[in-house]
N, C-alpha and C. Protein backbone atom coordinates (compact mmCIF):
# COMPACT_ATOMS: atom_id res chain seq x y z
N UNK A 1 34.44 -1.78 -20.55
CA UNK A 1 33.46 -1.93 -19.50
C UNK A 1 32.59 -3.12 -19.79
N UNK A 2 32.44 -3.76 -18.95
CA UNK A 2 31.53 -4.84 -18.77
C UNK A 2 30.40 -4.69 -18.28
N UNK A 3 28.91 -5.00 -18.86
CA UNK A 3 27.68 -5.08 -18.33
C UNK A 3 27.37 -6.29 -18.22
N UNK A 4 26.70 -6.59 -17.33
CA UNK A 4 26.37 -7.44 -16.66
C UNK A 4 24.50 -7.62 -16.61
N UNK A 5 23.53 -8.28 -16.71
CA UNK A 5 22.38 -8.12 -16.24
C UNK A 5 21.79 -8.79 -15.36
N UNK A 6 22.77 -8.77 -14.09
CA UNK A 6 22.14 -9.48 -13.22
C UNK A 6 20.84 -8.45 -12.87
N UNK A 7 19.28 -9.32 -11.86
CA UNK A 7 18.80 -8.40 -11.35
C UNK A 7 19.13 -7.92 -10.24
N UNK A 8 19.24 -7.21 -9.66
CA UNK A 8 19.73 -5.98 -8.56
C UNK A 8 18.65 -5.32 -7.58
N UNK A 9 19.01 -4.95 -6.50
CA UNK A 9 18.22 -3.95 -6.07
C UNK A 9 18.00 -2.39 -6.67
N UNK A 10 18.93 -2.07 -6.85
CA UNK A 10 19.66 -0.91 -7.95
C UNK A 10 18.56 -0.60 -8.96
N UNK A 11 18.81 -1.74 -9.53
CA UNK A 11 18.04 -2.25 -11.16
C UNK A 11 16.63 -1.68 -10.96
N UNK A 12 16.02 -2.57 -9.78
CA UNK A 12 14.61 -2.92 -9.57
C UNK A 12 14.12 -1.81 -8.72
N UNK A 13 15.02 -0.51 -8.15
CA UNK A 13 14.97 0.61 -7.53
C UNK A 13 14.49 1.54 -8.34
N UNK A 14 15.34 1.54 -9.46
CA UNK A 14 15.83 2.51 -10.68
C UNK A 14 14.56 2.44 -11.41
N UNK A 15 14.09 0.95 -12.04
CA UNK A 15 12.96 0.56 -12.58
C UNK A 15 11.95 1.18 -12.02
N UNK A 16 11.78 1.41 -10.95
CA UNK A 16 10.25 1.64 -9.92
C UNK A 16 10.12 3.44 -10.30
N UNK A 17 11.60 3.91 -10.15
CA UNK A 17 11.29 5.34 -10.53
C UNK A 17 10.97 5.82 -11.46
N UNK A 18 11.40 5.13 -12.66
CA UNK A 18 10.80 5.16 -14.30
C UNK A 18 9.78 5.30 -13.78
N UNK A 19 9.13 3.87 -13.29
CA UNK A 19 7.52 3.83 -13.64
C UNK A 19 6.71 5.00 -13.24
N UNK A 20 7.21 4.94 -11.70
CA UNK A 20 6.30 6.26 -10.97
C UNK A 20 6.31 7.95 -11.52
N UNK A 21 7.74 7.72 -12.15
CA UNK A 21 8.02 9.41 -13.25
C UNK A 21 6.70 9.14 -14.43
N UNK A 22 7.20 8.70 -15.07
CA UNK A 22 6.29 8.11 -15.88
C UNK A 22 4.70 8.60 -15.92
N UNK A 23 4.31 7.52 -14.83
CA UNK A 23 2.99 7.33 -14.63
C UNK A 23 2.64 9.10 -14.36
N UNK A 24 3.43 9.80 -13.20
CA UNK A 24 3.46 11.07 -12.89
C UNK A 24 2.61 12.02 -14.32
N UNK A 25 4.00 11.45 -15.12
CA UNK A 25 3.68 12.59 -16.41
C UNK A 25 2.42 12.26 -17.19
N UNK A 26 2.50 11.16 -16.99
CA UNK A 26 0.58 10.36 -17.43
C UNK A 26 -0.59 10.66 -17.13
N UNK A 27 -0.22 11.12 -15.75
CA UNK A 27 -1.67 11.11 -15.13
C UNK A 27 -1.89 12.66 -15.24
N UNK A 28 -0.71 13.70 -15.31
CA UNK A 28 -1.13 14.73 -15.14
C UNK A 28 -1.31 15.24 -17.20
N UNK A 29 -1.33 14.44 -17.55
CA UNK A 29 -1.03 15.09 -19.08
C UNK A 29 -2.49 16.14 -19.31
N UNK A 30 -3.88 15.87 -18.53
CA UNK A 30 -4.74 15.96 -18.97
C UNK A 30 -5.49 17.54 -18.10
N UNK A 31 -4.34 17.91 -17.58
CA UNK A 31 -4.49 19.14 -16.79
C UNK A 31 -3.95 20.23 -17.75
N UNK A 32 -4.39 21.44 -17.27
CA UNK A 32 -3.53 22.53 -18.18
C UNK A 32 -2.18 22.91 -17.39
N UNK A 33 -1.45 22.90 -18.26
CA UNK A 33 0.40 23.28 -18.03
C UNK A 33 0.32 24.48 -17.96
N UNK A 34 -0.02 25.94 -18.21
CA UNK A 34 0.04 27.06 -17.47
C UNK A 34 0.93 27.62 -18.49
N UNK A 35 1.63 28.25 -17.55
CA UNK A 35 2.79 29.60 -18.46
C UNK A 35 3.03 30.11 -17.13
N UNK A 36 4.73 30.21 -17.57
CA UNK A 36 5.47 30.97 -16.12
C UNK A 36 4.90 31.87 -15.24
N UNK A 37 3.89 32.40 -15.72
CA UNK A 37 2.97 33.82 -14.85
C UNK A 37 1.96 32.86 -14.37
N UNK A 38 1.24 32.03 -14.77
CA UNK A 38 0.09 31.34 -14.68
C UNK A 38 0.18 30.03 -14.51
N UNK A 39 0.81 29.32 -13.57
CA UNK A 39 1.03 27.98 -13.37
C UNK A 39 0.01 26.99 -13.16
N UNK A 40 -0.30 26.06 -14.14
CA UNK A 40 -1.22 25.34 -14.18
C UNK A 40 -1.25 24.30 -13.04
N UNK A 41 -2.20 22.97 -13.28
CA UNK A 41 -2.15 22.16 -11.94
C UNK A 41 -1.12 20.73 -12.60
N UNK A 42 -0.68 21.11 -13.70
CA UNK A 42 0.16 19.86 -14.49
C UNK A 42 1.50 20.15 -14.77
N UNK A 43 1.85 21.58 -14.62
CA UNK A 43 3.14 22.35 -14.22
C UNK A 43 4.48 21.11 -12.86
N UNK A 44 3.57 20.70 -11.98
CA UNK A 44 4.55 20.27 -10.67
C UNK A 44 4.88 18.81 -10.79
N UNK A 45 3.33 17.97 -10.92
CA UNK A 45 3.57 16.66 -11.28
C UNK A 45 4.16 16.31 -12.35
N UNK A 46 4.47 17.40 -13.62
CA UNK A 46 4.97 17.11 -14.51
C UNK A 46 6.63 16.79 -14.45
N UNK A 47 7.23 18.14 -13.95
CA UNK A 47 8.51 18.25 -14.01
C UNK A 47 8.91 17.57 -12.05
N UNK A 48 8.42 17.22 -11.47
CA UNK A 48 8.74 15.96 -10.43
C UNK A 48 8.36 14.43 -11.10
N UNK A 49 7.82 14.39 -12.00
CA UNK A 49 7.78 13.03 -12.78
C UNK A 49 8.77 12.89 -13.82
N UNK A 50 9.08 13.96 -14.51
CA UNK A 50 10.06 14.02 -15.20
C UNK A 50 11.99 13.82 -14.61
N UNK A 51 11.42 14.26 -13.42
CA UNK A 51 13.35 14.58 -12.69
C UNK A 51 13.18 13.06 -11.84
N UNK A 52 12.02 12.43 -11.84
CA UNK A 52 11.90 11.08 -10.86
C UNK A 52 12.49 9.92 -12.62
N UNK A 53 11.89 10.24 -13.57
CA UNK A 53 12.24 9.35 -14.55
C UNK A 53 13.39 9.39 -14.79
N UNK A 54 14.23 10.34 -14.49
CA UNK A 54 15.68 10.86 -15.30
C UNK A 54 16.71 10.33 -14.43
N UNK A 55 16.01 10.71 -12.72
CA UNK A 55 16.68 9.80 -11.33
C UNK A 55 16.64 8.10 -11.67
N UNK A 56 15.48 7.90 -11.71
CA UNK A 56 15.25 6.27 -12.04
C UNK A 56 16.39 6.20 -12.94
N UNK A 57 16.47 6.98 -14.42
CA UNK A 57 17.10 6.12 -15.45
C UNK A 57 18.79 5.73 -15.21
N UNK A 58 19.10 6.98 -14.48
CA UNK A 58 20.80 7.06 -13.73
C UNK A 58 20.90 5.82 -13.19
N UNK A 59 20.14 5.22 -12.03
CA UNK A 59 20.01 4.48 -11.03
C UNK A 59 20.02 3.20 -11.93
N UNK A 60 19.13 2.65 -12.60
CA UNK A 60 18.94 1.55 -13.06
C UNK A 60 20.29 1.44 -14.59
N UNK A 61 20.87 2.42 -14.97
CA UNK A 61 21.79 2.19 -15.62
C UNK A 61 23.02 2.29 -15.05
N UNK A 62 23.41 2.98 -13.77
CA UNK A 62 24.33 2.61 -12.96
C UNK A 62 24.82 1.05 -12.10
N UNK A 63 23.44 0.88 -11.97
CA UNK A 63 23.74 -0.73 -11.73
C UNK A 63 23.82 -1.48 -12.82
N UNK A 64 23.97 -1.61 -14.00
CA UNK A 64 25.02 -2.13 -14.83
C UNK A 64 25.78 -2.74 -14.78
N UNK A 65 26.81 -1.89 -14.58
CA UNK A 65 28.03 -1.66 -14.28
C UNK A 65 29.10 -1.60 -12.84
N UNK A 66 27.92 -1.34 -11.72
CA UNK A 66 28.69 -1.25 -10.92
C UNK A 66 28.12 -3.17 -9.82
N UNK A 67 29.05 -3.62 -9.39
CA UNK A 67 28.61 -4.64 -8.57
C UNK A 67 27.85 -4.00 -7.48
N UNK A 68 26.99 -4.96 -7.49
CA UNK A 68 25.33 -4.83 -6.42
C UNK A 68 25.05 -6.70 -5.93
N UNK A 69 24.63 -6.32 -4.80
CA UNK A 69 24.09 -7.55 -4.93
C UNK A 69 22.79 -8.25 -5.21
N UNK A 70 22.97 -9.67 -5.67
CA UNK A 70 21.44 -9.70 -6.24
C UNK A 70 20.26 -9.79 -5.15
N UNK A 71 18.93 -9.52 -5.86
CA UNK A 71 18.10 -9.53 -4.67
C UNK A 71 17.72 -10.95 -4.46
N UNK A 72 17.21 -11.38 -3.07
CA UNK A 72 16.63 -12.60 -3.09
C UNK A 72 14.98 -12.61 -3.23
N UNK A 73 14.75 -13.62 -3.39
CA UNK A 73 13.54 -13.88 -3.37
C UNK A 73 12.62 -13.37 -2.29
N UNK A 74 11.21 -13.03 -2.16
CA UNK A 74 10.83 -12.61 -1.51
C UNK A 74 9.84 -14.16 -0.57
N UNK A 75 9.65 -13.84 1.00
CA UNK A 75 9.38 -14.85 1.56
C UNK A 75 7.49 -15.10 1.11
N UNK A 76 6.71 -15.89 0.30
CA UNK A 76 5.85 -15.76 -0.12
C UNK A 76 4.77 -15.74 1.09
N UNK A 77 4.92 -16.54 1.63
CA UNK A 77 3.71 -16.66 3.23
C UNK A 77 3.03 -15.46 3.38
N UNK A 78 4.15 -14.40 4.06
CA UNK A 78 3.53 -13.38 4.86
C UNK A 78 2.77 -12.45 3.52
N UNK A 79 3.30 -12.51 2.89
CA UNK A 79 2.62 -11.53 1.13
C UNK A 79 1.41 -12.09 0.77
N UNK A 80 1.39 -13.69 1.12
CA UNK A 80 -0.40 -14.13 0.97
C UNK A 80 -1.32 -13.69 1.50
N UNK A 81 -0.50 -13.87 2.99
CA UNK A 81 -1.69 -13.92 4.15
C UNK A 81 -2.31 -12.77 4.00
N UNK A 82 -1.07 -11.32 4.21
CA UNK A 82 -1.57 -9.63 4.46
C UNK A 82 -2.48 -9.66 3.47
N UNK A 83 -2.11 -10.13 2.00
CA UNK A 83 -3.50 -10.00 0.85
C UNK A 83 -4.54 -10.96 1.37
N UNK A 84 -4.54 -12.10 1.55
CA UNK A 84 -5.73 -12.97 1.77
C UNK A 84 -6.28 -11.62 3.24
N UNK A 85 -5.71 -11.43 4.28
CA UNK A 85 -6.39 -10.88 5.23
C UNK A 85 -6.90 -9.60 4.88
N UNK A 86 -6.63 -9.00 3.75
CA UNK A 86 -7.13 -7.44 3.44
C UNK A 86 -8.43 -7.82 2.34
N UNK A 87 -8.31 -8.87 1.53
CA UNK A 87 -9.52 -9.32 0.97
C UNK A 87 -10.45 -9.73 1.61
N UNK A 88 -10.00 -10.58 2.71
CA UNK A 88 -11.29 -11.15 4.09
C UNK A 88 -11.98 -9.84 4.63
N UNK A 89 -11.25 -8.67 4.92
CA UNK A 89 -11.69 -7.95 5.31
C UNK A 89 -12.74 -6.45 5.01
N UNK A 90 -12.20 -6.90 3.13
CA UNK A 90 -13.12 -6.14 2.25
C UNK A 90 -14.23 -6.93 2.08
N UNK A 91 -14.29 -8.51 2.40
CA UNK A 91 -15.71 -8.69 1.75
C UNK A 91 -16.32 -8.98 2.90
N UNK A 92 -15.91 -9.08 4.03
CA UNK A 92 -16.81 -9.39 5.39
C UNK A 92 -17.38 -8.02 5.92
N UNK A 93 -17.01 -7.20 5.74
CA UNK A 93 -16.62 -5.65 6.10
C UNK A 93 -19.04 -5.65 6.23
N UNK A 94 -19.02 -5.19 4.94
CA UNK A 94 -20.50 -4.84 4.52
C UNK A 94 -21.66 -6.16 5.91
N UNK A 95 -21.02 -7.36 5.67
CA UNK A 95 -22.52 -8.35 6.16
C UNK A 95 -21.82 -8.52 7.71
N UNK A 96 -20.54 -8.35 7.87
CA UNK A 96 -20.69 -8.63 9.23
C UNK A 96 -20.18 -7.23 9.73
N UNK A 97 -19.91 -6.27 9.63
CA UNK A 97 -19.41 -5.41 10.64
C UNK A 97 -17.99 -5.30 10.79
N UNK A 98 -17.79 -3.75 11.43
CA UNK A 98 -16.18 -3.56 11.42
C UNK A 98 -15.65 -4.19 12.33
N UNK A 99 -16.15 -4.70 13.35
CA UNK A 99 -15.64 -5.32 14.73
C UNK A 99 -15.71 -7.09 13.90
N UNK A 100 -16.62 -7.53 13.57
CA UNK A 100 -16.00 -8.76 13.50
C UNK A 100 -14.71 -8.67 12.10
N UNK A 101 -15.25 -7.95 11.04
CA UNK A 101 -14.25 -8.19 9.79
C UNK A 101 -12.98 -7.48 10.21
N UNK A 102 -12.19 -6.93 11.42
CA UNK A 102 -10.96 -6.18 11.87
C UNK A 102 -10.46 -7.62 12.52
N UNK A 103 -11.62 -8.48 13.38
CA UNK A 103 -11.18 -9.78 13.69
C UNK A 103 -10.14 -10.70 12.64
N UNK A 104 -11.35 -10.14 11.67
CA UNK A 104 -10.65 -12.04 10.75
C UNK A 104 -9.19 -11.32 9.77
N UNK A 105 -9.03 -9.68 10.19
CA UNK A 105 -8.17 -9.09 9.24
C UNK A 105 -6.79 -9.59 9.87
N UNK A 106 -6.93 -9.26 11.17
CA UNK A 106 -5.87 -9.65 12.27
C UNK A 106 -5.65 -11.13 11.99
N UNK A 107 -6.51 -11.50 12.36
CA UNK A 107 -6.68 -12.93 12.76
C UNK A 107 -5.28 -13.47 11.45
N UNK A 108 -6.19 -13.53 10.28
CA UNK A 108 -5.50 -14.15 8.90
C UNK A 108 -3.75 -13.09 8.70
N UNK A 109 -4.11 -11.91 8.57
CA UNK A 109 -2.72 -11.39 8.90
C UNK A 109 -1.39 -11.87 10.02
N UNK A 110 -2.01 -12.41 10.83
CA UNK A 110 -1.07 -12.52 11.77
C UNK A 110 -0.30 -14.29 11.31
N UNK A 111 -1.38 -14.97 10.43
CA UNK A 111 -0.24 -16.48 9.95
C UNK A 111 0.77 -16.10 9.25
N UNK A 112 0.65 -14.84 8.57
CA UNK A 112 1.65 -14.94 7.79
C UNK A 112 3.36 -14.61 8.63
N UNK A 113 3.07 -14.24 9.70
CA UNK A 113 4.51 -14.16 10.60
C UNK A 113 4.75 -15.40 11.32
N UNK A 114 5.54 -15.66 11.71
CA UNK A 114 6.50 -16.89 12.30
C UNK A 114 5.97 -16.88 13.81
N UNK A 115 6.40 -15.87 14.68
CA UNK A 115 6.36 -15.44 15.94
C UNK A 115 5.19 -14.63 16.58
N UNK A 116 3.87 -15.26 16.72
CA UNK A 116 2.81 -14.60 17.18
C UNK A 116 2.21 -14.73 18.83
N UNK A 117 1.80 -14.31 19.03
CA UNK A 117 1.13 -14.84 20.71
C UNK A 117 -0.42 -13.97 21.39
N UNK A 118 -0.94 -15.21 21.34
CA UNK A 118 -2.62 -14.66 21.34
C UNK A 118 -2.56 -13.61 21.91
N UNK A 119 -2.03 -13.38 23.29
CA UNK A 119 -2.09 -12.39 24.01
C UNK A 119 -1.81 -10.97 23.13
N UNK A 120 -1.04 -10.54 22.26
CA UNK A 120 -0.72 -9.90 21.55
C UNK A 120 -1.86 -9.62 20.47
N UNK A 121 -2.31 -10.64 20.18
CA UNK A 121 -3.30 -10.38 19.25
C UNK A 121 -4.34 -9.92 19.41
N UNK A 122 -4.80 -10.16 21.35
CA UNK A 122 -6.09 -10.16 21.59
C UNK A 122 -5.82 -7.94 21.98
N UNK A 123 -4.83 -8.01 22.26
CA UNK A 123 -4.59 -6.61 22.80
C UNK A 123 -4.28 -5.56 21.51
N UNK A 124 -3.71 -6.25 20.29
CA UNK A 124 -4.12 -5.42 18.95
C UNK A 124 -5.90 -5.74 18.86
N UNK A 125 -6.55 -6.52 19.02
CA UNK A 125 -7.93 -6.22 18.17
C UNK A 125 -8.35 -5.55 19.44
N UNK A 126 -8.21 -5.44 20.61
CA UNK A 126 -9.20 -4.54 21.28
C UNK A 126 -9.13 -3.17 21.68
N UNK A 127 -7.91 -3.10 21.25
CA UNK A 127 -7.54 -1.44 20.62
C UNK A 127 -8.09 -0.91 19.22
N UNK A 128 -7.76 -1.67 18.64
CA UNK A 128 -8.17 -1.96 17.14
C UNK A 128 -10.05 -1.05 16.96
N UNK A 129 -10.48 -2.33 18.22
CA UNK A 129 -11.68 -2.32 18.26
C UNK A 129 -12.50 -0.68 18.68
N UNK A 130 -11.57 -0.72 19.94
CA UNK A 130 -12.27 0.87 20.30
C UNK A 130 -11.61 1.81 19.75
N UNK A 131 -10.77 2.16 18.58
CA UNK A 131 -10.37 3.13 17.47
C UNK A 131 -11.85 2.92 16.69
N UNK A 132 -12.35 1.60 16.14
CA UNK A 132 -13.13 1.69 14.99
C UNK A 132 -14.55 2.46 15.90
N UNK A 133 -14.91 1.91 17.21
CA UNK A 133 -15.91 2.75 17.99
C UNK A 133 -15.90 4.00 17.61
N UNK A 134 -14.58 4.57 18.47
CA UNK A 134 -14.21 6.38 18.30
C UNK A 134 -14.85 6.84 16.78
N UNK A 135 -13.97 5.84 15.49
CA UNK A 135 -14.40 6.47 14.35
C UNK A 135 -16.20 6.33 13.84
N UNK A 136 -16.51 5.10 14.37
CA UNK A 136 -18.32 5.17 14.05
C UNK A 136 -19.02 5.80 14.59
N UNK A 137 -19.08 5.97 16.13
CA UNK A 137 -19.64 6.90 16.60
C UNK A 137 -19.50 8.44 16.96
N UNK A 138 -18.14 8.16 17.02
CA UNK A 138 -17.56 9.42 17.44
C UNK A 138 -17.44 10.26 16.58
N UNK A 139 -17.07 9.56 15.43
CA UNK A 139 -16.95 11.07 14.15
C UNK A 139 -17.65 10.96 13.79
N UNK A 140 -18.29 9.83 13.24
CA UNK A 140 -20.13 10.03 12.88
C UNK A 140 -19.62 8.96 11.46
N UNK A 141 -18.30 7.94 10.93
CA UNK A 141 -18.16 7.35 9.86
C UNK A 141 -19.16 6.81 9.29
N UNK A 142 -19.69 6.36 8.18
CA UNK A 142 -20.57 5.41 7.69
C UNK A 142 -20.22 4.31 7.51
N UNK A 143 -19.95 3.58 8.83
CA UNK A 143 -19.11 2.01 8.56
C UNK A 143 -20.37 1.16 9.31
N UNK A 144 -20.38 0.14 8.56
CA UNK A 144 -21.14 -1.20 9.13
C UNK A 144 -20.38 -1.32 10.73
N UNK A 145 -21.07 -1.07 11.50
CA UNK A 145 -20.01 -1.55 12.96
C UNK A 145 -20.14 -2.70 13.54
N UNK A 146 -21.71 -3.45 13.59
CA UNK A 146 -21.97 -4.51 14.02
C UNK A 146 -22.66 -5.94 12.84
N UNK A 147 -22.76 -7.10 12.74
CA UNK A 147 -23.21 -7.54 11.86
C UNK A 147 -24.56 -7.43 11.66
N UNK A 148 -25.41 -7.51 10.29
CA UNK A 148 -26.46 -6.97 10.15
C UNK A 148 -27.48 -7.62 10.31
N UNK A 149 -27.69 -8.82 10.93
CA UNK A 149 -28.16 -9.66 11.70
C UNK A 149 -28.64 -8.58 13.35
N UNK A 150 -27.21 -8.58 13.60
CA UNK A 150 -26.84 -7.81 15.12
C UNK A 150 -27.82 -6.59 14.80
N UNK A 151 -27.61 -5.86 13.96
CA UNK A 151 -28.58 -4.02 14.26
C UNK A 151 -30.03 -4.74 13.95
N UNK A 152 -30.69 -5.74 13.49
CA UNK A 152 -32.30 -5.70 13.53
C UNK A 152 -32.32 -6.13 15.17
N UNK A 153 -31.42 -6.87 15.72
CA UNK A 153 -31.71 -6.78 17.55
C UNK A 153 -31.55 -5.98 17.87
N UNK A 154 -30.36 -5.41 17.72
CA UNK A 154 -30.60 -3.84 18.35
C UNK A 154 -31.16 -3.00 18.59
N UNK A 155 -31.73 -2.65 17.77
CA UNK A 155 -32.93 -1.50 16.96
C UNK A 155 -34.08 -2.11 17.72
């Protein structure tokens, strides 16, 4: 038998389940494990982190051996933008409000695709917009809604 190490989807599938088994059995180490009559809260995440590590390890040692194809590269643009637009939107969020910082979330999210059209955009933020209404007023959220400039006019 021949191994091979190319990287794979397989590989990089297999890898992800390690981690998440893993991490599983990590995070719950610090709970009590119970006894068959008395099942603790580290009993479930344990042995689903354990059967996710054991899945991962099959997976990522099956591609080995078996031909897969390799993965390509991922297109970097759109992976900037969604992060640059989710950071714009955590730090504008507090001084300007949910209505303008949902603006610049869209706004910057949307370079990172090829095929956009204002019209589209303007009809995601003003849906967008009266969801974040419903949730500030309507459920009662504690979100900045307008910029804080805007509520000393208000008021």
């Amino acid at each position: 038998m021949k191994i091979k190490f190319d990287i794979s989807k397989d590989l990089i599938a297999g890898l992800m389940f390690i981690f998440f088994g893993i991490a599983a059995i990590w995070l719950s180490r610090d709970f009590p494990m119970g006894s068959s009559l008395h099942i603790g809260s580290a009993l479930f995440p344990t042995i689903v982190g354990g059967a996710l590590a054991i899945l991962g390890f099959i997976i990522a040692a099956r591609s080995l051996w078996s031909p897969s194809e390799p993965v390509p590269l991922p297109p970097l643009r759109p992976l900037i933008m969604i992060i640059a637009g989710t950071l714009g939107f955590g730090l504008l969020l507090e001084p300007f409000g949910l209505v303008l910082a949902l603006l610049v979330l869209i706004l910057i999210s949307c370079l990172g695709g090829s095929d956009f059209h204002l019209r589209e955009i303007a009809i995601l933020y003003i849906v967008l917009a009266f969801i974040a209404v419903i949730f500030v007023y309507g459920l009662g959220l504690q979100f900045p809604f307008l910029p804080t400039l805007m509520k000393s006019v208000v008021r």
